[in-house]
C-alpha atoms as a PDB file:
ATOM      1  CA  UNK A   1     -17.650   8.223   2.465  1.00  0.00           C
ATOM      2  CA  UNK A   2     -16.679  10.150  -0.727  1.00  0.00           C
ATOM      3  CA  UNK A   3     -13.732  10.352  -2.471  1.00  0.00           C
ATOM      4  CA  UNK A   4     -12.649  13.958  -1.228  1.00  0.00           C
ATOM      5  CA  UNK A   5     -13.150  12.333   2.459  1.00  0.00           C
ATOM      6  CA  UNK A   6     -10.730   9.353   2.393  1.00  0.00           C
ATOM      7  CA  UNK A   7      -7.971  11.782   0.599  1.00  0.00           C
ATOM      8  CA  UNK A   8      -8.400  13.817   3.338  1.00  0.00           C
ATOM      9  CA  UNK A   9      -8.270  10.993   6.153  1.00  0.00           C
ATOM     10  CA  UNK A  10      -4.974   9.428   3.778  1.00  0.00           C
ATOM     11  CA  UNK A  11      -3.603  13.063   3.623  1.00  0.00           C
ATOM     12  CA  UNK A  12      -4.023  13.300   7.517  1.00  0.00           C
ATOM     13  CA  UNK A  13      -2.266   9.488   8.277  1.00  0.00           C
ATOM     14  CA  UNK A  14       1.035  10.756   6.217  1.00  0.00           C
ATOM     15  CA  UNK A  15       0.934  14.378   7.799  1.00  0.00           C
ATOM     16  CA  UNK A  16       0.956  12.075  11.237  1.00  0.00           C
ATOM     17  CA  UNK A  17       3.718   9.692  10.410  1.00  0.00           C
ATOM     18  CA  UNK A  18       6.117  13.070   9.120  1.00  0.00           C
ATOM     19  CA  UNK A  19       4.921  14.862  12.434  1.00  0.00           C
ATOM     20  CA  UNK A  20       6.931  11.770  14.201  1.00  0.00           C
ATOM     21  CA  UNK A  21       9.944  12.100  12.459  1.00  0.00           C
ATOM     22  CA  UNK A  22       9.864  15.216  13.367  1.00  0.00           C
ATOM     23  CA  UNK A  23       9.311  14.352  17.349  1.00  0.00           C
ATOM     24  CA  UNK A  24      12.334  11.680  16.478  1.00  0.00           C
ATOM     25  CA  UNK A  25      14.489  14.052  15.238  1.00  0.00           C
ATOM     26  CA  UNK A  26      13.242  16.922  18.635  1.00  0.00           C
ATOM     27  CA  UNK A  27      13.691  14.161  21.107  1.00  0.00           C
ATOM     28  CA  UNK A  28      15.940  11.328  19.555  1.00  0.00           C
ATOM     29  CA  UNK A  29      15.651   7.686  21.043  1.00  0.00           C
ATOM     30  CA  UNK A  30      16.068   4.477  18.675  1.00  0.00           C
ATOM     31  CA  UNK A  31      15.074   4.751  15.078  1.00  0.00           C
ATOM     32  CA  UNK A  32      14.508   0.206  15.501  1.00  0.00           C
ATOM     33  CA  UNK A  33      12.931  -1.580  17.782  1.00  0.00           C
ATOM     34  CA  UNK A  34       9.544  -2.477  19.088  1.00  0.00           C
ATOM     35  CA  UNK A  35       9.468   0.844  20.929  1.00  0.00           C
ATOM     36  CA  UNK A  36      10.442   3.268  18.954  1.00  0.00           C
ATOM     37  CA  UNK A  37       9.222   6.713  16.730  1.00  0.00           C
ATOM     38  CA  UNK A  38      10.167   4.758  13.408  1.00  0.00           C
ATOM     39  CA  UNK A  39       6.801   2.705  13.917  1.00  0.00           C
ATOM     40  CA  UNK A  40       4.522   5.461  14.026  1.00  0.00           C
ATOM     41  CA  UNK A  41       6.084   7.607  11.307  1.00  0.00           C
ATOM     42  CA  UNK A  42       6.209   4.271   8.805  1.00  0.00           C
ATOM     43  CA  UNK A  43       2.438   3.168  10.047  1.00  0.00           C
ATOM     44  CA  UNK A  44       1.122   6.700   9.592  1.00  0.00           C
ATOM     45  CA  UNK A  45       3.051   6.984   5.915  1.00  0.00           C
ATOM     46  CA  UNK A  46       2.125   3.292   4.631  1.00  0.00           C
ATOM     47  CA  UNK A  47      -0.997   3.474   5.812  1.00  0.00           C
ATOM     48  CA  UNK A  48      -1.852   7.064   4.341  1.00  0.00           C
ATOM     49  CA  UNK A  49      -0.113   5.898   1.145  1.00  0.00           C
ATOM     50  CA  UNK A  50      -2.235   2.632   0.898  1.00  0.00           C
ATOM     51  CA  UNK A  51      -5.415   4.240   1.859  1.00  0.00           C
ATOM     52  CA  UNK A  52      -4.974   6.872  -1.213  1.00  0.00           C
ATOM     53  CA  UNK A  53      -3.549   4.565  -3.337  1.00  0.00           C
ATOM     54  CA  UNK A  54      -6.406   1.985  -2.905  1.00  0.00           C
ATOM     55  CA  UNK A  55      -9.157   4.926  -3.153  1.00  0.00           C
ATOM     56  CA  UNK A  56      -7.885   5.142  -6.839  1.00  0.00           C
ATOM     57  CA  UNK A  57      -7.376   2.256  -7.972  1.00  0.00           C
ATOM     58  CA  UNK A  58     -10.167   0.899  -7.217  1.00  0.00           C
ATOM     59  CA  UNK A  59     -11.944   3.778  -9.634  1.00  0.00           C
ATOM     60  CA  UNK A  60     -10.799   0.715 -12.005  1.00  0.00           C
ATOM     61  CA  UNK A  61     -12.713  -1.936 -10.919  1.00  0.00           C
ATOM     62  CA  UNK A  62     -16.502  -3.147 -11.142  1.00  0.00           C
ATOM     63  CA  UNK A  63     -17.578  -2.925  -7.862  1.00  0.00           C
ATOM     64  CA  UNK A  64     -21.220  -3.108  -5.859  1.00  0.00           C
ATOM     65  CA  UNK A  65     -20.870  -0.508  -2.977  1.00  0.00           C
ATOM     66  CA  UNK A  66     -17.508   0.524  -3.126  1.00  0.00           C
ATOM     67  CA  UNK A  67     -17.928   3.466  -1.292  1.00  0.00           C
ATOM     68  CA  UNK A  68     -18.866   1.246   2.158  1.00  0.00           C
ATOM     69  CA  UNK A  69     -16.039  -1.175   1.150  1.00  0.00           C
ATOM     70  CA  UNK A  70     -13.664   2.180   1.230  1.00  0.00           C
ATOM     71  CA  UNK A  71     -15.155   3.181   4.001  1.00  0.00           C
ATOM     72  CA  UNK A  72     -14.563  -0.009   6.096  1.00  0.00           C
ATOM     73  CA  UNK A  73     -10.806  -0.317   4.576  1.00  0.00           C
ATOM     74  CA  UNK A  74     -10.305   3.457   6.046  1.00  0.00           C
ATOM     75  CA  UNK A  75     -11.520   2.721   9.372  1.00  0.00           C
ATOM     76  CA  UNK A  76      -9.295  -0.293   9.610  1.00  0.00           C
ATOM     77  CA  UNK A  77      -5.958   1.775   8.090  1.00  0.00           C
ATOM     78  CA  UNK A  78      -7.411   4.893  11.151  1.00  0.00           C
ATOM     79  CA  UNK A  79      -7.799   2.166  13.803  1.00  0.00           C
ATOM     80  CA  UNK A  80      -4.218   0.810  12.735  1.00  0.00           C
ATOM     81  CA  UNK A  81      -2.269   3.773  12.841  1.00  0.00           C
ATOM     82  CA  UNK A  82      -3.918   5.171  15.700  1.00  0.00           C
ATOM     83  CA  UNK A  83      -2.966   1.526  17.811  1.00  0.00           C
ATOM     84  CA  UNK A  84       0.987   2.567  16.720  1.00  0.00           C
ATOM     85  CA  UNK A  85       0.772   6.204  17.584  1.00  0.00           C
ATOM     86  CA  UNK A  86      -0.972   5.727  21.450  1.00  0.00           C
ATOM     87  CA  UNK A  87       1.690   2.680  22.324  1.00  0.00           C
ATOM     88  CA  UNK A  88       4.727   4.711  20.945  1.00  0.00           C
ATOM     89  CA  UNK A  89       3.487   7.781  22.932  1.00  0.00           C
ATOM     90  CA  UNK A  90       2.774   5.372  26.055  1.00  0.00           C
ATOM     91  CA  UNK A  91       6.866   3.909  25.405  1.00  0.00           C
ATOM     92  CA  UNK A  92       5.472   0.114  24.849  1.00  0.00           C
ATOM     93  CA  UNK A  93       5.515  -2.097  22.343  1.00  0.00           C
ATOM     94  CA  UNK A  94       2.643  -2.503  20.043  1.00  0.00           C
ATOM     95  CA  UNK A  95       2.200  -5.347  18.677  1.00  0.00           C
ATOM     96  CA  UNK A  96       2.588  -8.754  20.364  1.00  0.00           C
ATOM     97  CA  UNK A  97       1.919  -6.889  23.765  1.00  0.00           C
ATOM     98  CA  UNK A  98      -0.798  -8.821  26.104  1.00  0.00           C
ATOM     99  CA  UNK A  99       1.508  -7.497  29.280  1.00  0.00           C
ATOM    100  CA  UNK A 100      -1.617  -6.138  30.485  1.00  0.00           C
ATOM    101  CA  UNK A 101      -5.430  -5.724  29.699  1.00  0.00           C
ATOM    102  CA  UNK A 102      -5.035  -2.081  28.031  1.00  0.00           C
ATOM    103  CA  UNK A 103      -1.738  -3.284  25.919  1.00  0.00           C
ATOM    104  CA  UNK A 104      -3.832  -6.416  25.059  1.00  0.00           C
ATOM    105  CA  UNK A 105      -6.788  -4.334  23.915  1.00  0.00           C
ATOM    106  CA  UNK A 106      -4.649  -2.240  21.533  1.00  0.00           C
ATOM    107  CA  UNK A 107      -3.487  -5.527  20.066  1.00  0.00           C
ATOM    108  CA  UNK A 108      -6.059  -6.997  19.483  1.00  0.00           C
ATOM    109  CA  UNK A 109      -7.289  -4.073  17.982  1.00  0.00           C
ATOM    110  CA  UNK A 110      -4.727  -3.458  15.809  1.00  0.00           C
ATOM    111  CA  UNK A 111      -5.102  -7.695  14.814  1.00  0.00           C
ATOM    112  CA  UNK A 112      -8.956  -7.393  14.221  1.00  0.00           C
ATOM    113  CA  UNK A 113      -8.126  -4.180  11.456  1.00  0.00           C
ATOM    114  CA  UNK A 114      -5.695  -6.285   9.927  1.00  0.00           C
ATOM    115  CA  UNK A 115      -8.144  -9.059   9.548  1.00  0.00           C
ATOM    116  CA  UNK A 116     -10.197  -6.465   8.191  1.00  0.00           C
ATOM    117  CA  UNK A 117      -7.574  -4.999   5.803  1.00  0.00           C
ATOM    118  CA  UNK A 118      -7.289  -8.709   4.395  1.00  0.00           C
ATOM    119  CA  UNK A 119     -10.655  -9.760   3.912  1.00  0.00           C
ATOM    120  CA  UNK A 120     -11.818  -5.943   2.739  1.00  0.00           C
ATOM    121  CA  UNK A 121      -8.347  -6.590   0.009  1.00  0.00           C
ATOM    122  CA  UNK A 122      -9.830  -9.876  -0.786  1.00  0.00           C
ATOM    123  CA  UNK A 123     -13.354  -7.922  -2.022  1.00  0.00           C
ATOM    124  CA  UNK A 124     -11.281  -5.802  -4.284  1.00  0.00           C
ATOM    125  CA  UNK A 125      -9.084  -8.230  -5.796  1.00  0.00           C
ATOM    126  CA  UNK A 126     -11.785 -10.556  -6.950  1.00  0.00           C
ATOM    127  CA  UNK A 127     -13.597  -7.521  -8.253  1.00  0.00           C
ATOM    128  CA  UNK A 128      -9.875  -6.609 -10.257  1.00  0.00           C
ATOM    129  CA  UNK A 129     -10.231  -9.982 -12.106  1.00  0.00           C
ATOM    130  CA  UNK A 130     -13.705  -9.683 -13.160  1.00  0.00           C
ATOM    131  CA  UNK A 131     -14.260  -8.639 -17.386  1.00  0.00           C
ATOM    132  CA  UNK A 132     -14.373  -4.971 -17.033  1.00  0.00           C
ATOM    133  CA  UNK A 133     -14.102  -3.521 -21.154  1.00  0.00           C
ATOM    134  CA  UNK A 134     -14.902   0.322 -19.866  1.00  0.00           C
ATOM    135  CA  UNK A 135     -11.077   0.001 -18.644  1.00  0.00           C
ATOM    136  CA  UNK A 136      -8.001  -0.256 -21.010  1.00  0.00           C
ATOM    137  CA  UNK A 137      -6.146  -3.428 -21.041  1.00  0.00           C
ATOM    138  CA  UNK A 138      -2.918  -2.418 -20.186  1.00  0.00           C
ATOM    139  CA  UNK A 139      -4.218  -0.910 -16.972  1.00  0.00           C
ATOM    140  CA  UNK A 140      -6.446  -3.544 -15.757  1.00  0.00           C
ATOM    141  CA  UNK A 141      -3.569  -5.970 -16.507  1.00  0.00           C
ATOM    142  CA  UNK A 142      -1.308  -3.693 -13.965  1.00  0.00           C
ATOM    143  CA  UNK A 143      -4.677  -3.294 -11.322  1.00  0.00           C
ATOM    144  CA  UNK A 144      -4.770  -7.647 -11.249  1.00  0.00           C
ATOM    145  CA  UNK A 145      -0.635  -7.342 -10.582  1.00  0.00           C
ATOM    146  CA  UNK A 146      -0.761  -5.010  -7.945  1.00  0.00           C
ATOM    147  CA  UNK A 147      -3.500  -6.413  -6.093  1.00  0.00           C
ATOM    148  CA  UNK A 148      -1.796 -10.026  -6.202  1.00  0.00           C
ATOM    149  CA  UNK A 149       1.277  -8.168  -4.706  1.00  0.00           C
ATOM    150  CA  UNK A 150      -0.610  -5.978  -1.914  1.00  0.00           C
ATOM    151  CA  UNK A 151      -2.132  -9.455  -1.438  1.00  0.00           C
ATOM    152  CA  UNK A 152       1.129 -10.942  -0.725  1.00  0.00           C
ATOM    153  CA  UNK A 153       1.979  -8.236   1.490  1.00  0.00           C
ATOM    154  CA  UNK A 154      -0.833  -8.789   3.256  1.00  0.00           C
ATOM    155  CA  UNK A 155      -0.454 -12.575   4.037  1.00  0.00           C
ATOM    156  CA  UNK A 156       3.347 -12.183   4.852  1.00  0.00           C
ATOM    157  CA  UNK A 157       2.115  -9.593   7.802  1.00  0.00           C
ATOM    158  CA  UNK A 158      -0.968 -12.404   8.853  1.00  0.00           C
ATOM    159  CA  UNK A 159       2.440 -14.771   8.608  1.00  0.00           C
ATOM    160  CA  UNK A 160       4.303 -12.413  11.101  1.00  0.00           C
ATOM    161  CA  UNK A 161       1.589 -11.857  13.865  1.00  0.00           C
ATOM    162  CA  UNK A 162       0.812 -15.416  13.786  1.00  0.00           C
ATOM    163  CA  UNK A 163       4.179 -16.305  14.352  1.00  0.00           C
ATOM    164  CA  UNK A 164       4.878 -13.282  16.702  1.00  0.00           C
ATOM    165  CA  UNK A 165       1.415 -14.470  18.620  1.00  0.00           C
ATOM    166  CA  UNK A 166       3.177 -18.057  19.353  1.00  0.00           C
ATOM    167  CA  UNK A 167       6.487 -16.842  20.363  1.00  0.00           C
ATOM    168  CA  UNK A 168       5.140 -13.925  22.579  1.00  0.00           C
ATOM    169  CA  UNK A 169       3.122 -16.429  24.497  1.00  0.00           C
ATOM    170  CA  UNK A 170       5.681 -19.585  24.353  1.00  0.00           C
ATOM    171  CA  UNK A 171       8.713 -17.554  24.891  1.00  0.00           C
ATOM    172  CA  UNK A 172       8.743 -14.000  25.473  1.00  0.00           C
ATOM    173  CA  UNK A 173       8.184 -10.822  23.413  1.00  0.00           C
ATOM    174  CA  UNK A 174      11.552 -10.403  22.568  1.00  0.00           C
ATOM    175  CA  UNK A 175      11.603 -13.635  20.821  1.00  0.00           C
ATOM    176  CA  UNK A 176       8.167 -12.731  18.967  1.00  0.00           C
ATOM    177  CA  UNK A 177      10.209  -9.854  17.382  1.00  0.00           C
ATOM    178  CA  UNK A 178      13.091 -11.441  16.755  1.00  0.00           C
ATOM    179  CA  UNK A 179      11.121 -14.514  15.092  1.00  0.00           C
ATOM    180  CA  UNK A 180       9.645 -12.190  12.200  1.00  0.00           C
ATOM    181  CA  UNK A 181      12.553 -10.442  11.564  1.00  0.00           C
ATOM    182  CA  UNK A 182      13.022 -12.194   8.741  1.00  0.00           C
ATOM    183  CA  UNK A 183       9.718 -11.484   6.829  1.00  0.00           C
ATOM    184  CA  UNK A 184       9.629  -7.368   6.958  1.00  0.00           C
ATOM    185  CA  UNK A 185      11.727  -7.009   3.912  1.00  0.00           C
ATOM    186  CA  UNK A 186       9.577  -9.473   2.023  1.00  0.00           C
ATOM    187  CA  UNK A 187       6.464  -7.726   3.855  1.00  0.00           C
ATOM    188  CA  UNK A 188       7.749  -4.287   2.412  1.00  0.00           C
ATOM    189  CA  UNK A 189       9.176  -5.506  -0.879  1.00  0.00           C
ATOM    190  CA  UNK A 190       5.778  -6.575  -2.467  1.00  0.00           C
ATOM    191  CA  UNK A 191       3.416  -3.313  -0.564  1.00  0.00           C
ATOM    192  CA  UNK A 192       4.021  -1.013  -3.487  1.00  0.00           C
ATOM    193  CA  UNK A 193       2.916  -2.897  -6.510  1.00  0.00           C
ATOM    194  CA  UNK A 194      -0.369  -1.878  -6.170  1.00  0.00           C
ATOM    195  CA  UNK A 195       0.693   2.132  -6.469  1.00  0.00           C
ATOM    196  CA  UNK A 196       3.676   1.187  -8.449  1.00  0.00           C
ATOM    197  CA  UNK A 197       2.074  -0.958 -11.508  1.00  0.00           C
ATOM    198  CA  UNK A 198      -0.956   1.270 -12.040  1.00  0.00           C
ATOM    199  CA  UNK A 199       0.901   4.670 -12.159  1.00  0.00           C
ATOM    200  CA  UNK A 200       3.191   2.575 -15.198  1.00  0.00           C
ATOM    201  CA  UNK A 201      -0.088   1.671 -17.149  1.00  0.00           C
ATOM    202  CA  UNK A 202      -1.252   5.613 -15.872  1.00  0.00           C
ATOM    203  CA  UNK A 203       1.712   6.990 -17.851  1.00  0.00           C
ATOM    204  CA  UNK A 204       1.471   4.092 -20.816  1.00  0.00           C
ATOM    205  CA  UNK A 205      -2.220   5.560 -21.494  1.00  0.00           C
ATOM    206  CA  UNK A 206      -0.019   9.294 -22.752  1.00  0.00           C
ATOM    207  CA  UNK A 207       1.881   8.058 -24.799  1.00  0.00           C
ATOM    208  CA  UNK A 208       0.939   7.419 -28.212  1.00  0.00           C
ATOM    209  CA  UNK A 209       1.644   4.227 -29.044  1.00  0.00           C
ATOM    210  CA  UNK A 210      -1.766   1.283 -29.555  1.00  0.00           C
ATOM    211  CA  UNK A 211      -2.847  -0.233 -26.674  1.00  0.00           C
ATOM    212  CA  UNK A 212      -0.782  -3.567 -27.949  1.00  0.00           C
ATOM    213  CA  UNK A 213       2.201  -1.982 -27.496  1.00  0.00           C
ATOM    214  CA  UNK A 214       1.340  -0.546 -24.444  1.00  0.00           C
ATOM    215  CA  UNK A 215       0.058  -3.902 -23.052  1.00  0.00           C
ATOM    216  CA  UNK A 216       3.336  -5.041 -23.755  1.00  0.00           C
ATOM    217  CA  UNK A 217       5.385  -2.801 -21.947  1.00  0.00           C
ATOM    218  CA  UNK A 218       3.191  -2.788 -19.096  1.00  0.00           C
ATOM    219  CA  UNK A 219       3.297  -6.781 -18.496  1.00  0.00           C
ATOM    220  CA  UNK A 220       6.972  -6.155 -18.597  1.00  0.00           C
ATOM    221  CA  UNK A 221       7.102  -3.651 -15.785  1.00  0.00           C
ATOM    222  CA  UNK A 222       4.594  -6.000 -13.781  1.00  0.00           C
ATOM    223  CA  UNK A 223       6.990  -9.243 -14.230  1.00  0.00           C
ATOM    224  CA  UNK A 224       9.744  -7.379 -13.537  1.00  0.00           C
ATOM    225  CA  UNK A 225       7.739  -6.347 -10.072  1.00  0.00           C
ATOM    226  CA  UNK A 226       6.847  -9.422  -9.202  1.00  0.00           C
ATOM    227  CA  UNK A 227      10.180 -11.333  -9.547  1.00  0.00           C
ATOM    228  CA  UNK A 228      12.185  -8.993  -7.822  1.00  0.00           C
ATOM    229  CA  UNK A 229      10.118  -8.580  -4.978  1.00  0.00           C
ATOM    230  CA  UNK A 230       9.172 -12.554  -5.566  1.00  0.00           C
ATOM    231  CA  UNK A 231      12.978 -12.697  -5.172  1.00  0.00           C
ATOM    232  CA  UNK A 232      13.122 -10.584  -1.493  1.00  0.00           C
ATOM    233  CA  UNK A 233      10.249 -12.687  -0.011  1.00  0.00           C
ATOM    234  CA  UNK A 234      12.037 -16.402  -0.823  1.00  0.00           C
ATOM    235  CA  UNK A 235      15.622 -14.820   0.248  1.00  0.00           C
ATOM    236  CA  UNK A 236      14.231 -12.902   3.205  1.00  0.00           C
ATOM    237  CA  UNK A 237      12.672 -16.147   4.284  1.00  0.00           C
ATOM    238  CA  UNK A 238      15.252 -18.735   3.907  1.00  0.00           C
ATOM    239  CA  UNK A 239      17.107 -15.775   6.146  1.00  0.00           C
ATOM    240  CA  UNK A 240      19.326 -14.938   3.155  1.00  0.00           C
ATOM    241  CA  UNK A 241      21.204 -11.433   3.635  1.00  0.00           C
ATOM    242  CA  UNK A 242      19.740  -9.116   0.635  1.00  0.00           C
ATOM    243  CA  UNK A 243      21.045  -5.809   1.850  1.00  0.00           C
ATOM    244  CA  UNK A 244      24.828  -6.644   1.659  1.00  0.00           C
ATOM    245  CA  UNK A 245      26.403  -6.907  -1.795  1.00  0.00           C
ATOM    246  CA  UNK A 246      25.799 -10.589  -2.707  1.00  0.00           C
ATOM    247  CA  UNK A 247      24.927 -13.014  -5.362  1.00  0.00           C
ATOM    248  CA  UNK A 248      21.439 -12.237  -3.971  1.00  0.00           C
ATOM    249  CA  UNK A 249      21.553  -9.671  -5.232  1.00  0.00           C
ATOM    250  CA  UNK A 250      20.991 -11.530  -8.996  1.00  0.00           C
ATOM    251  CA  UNK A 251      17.478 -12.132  -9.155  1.00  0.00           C
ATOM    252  CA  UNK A 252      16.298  -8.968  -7.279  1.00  0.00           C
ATOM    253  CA  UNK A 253      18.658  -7.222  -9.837  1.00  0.00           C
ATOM    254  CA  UNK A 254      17.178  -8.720 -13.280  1.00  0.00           C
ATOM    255  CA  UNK A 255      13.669  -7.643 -11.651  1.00  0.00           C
ATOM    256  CA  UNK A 256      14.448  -4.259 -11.131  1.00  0.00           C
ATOM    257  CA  UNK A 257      15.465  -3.893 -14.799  1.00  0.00           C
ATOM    258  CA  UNK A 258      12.667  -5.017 -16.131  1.00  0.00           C
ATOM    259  CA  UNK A 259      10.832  -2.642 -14.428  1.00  0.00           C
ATOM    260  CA  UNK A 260      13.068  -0.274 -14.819  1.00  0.00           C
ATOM    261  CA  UNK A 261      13.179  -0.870 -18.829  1.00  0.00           C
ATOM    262  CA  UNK A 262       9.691  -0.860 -18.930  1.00  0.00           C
ATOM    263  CA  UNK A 263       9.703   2.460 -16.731  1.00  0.00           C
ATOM    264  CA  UNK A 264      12.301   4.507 -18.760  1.00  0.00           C
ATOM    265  CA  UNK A 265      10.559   3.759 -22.167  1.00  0.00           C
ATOM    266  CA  UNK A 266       7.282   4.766 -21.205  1.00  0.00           C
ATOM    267  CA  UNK A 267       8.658   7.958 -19.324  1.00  0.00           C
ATOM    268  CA  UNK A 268      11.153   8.888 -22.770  1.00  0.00           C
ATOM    269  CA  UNK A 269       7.792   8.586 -25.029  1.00  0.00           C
ATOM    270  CA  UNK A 270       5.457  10.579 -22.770  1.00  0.00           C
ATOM    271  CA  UNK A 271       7.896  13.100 -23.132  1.00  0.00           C
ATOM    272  CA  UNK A 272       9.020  13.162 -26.870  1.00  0.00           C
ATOM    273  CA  UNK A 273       5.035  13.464 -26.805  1.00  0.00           C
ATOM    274  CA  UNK A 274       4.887  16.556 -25.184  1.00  0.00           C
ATOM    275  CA  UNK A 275       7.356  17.940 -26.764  1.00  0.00           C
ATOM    276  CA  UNK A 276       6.049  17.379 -30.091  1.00  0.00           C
ATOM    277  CA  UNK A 277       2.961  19.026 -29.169  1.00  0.00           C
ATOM    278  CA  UNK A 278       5.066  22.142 -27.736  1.00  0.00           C
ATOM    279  CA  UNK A 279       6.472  22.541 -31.052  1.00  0.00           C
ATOM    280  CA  UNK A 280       3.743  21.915 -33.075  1.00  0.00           C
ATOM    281  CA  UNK A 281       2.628  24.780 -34.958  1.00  0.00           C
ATOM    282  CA  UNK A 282      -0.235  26.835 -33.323  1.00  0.00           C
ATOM    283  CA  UNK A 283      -1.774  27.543 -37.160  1.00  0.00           C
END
């Protein structure tokens, strides 16, 4: 599958999570909950996202067929999405459903892509440590971040089925949601590293500082990444508040700046850059 295709099939997974916000917003219902239109709008977005996102990066990386392994990790996102979208329209719960043999099928489904998102993840990220000299330092240093967090992501939602898989079958499938409650924000909090990190070592290549500069400022975006979204995962887990105003708050906070630092610096040079150009004499 080329390129062009998997844009296409990412392009198609976003338009499918917007069209149900749209239906939310026509027919209402609740935005939370195991049955709701929130889960196929946020599946079809994250996956679309993830399935673009992943079809670049990976551009970066030294990889034997990559075009299969693409191909495989798009089926998987499809499959995903497409689980989501046929419960929601059906008004039952997705995941954690075995109620009956067609709700079961769908779940285990949608279990066997994630398996597949995993180990297809795993391929890539070994391939993102690997020597690679054809790519610039700064932006294989942000590639290795932002597969370790998609990584992360990735075993915090094996953490949640698992644990929704016991308590569905122990106690009931209220209890399975209610038992991973905890881990979404931790689950969502370290997703984006992988677009995040490589569009700061994207911009870092137009500016024009050296590469050691750049390397710098980079590694300080990642770190700052990685502990604030570090910080969601322990809080999250240890069932510490992190949306109310709270000491919290501190580590997430110091994080974000450092990302943020990182972020505005590279942004302000970019653009004294092109304005110098824009002004420089045409003679």
């Amino acid at each position: 599958m080329t390129d062009r295709r998997l844009y296409a099939l990412a392009g198609l997974l976003v338009a499918s999570g917007l069209v149900h916000l749209v239906v939310w917003l026509l027919l209402g219902g609740p935005w939370s909950g195991p049955v709701s239109w929130r889960k196929p709008f946020t599946f079809g977005l994250a996956f679309g996202v993830t399935l673009a996102t992943l079809t670049w990066v990976t551009g970066y990386l030294r990889l034997r067929s990559r075009p299969t392994w693409l191909a495989v990790f798009a089926a998987a996102c499809l499959a995903e999405v497409v689980v989501i979208t046929v419960q929601a329209w059906r008004g039952v719960a997705s995941h954690f459903n075995l109620t009956t043999p067609v709700d079961a099928a769908f779940a285990y489904t949608a279990a066997g892509g994630g398996a597949v998102i995993i180990g297809v993840t795993a391929v890539f990220a070994v391939a993102a440590f690997r020597p690679n000299p054809a790519v610039a330092p700064s932006m294989r240093l942000a590639v290795r971040a932002g597969f370790v967090s998609f990584a992360a992501a990735l075993v915090i939602g094996a953490a949640m089925i698992a644990i929704g898989v016991v308590a569905s079958r122990t106690v009931s499938l209220d209890a399975a949601y209610a038992a991973t409650g905890n881990l979404k924000s931790g689950h969502a909090a370290t997703m984006h590293g992988i677009l995040i990190l490589p569009v700061l070592a994207w911009l870092a290549a137009r500016t024009d500082w050296p590469e050691a500069r750049r390397v710098r400022l980079v590694a300080l975006g990642c770190a700052g990444y990685l502990f604030a979204a570090g910080a969601v995962v322990v809080e999250t887990a240890l069932g510490v508040d992190v949306v109310t105003p709270s000491p919290a708050w501190v580590p997430v906070t110091v994080g974000a700046v450092g990302l943020l630092a990182a972020g505005v610096m590279i942004v302000g040079s970019v653009h004294r850059r092109q304005n110098a150009a824009a002004n420089a004499p045409s003679w």
